[in-house]
Protein backbone atom coordinates (compact mmCIF):
# COMPACT_ATOMS: atom_id res chain seq x y z
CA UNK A 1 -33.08 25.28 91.58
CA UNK A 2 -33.85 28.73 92.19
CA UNK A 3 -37.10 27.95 94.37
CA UNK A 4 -34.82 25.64 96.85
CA UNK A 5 -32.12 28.47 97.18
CA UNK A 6 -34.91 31.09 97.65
CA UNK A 7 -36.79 28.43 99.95
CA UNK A 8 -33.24 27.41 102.26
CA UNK A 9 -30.62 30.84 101.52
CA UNK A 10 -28.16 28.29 100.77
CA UNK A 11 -26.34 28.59 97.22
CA UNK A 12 -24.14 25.99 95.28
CA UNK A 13 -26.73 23.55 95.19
CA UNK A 14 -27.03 22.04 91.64
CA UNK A 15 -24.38 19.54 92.95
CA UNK A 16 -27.09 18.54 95.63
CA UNK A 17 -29.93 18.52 93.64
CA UNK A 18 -28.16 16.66 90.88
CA UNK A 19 -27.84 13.72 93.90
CA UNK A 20 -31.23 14.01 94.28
CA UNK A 21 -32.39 13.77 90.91
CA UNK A 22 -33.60 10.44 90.77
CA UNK A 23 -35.49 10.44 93.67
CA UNK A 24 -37.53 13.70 91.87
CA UNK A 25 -39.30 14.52 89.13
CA UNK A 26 -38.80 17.69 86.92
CA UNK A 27 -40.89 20.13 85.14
CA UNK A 28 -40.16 23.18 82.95
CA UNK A 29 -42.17 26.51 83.79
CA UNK A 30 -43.10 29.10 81.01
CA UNK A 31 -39.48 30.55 80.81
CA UNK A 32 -37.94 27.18 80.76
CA UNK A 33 -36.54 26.98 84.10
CA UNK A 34 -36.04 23.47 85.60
CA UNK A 35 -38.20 22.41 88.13
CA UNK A 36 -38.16 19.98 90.88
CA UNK A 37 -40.52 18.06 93.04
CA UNK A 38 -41.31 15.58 94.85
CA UNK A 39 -42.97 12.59 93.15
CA UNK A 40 -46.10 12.08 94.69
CA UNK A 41 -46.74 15.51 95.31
CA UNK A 42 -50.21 16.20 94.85
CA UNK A 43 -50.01 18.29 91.47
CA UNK A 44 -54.06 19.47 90.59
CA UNK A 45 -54.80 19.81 87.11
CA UNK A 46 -55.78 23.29 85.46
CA UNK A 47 -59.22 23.15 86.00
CA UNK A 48 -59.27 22.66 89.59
CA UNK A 49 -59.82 26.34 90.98
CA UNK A 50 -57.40 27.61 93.54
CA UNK A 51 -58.08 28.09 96.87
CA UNK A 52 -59.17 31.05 98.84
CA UNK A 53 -58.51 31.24 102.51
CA UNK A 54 -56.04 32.32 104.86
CA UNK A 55 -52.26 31.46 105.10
CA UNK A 56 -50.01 31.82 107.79
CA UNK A 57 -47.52 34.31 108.26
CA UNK A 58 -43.95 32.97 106.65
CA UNK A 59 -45.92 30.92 104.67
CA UNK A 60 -43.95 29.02 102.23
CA UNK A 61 -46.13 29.48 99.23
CA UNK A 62 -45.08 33.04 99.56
CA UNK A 63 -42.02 32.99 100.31
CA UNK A 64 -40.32 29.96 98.92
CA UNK A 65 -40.48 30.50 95.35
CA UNK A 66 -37.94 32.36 93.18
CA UNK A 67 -40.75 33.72 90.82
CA UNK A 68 -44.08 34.74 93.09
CA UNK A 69 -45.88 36.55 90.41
CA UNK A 70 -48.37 33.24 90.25
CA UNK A 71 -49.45 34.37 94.21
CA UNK A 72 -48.58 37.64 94.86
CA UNK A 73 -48.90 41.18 93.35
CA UNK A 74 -45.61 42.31 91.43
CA UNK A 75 -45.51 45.61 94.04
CA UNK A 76 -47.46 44.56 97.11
CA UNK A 77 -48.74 47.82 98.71
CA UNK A 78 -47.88 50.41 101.11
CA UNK A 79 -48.02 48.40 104.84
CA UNK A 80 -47.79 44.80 103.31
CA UNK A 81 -45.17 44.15 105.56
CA UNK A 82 -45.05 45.72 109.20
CA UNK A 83 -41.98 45.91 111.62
CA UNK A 84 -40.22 43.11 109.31
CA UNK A 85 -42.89 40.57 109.20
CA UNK A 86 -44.47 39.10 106.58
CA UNK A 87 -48.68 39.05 107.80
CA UNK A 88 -50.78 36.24 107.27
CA UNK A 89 -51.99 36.50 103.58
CA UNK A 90 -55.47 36.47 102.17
CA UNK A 91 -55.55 34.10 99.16
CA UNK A 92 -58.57 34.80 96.92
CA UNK A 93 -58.58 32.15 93.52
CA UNK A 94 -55.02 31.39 94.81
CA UNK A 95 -53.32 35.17 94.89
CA UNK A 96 -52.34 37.20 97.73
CA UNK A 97 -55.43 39.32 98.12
CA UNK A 98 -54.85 41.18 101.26
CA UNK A 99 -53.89 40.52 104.95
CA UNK A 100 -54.95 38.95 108.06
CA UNK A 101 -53.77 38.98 112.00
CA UNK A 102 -55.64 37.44 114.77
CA UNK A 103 -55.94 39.02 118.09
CA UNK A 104 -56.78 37.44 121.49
CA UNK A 105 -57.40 38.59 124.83
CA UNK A 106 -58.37 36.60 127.99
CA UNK A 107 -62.32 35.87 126.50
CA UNK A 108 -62.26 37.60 123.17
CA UNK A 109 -60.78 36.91 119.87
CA UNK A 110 -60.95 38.20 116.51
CA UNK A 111 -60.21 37.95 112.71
CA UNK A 112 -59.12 41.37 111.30
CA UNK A 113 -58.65 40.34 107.42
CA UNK A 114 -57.55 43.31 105.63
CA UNK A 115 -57.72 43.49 101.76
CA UNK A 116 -55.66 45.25 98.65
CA UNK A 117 -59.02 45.24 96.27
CA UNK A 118 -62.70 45.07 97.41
CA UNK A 119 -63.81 42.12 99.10
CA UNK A 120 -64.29 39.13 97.03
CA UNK A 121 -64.91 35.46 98.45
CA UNK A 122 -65.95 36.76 101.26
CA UNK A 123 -68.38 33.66 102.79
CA UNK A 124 -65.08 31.32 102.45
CA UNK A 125 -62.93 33.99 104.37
CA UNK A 126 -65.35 34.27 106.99
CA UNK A 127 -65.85 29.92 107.09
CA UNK A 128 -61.98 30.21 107.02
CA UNK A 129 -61.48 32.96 110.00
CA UNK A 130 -64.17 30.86 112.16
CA UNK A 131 -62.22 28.32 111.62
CA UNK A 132 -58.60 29.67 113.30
CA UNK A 133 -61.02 31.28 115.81
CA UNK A 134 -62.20 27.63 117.04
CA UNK A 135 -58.70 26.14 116.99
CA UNK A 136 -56.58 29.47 118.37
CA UNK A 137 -59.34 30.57 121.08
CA UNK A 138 -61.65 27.79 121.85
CA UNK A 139 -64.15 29.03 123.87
CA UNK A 140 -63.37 32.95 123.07
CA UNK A 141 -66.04 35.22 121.99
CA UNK A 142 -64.77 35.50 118.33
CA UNK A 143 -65.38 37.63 115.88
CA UNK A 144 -64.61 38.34 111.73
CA UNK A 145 -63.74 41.56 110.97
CA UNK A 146 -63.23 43.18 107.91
CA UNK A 147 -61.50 46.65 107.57
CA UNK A 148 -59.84 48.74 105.24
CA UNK A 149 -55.60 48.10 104.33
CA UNK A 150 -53.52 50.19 107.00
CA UNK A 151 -50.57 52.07 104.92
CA UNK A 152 -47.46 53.54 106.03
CA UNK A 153 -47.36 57.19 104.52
């Protein structure tokens, strides 16, 4: 209940979900909270690693959930967020690893991924970054950069 009210801002809604609680199925996390989703959800066993890659910014994996400490750092650091928006995250084995932003200009384009720890994954973040390149600026000279975290001091 907690993910849909951080996931919509709405409160009062255990009378709605209790409507909807035979369409959905429910699951209990490691502090017992109730969980619901959807029931054909795709839900990937344990052993299937996460994924590393870039999400967009407002993504809901990070920002729909009531208890992020399975993507994201407990204190994200200095500069995580700039002028109110939440960046494009970094996922490396499924956490928030750092930051990304794509920048365009009439024939160029470029990746600038920006990361909290040392670069890890790094061939799957480039294969990722080529990837918005082709799709945001088709025909752009593109390019994947790599550079240190910008902080606010």
């Amino acid at each position: 209940m907690r993910d849909v009210q951080a996931w919509s801002g709405l409160t009062g809604l255990k009378a709605v979900l209790e409507r909807l609680r035979p369409c959905l199925v429910t699951f209990r996390d490691e502090h017992g909270a109730e969980l619901f989703d959807l029931p054909t959800a795709p839900r990937p066993g344990a052993d299937v690693p996460a994924r590393s890659g870039l999400m967009a910014e407002f993504d809901n994996l990070l920002l729909s959930h009531a208890e992020r400490s399975r993507s994201s750092p407990p204190r994200p650091p200095d500069g995580s967020t700039r002028q109110r928006v939440i960046p494009g995250a970094v996922l490396v084995d499924g956490f928030a690893a750092g930051m990304w932003r794509l920048t365009r200009s009439r024939d160029e384009a470029a990746v600038t991924i920006e990361m909290f720890d040392p670069v890890r994954e790094r061939d799957a973040l480039i294969a990722e970054a080529e990837r918005v390149l082709m799709f945001a600026a088709p025909g752009a000279n593109g390019a994947v950069r790599f550079a240190p975290l910008v902080t606010s001091s």
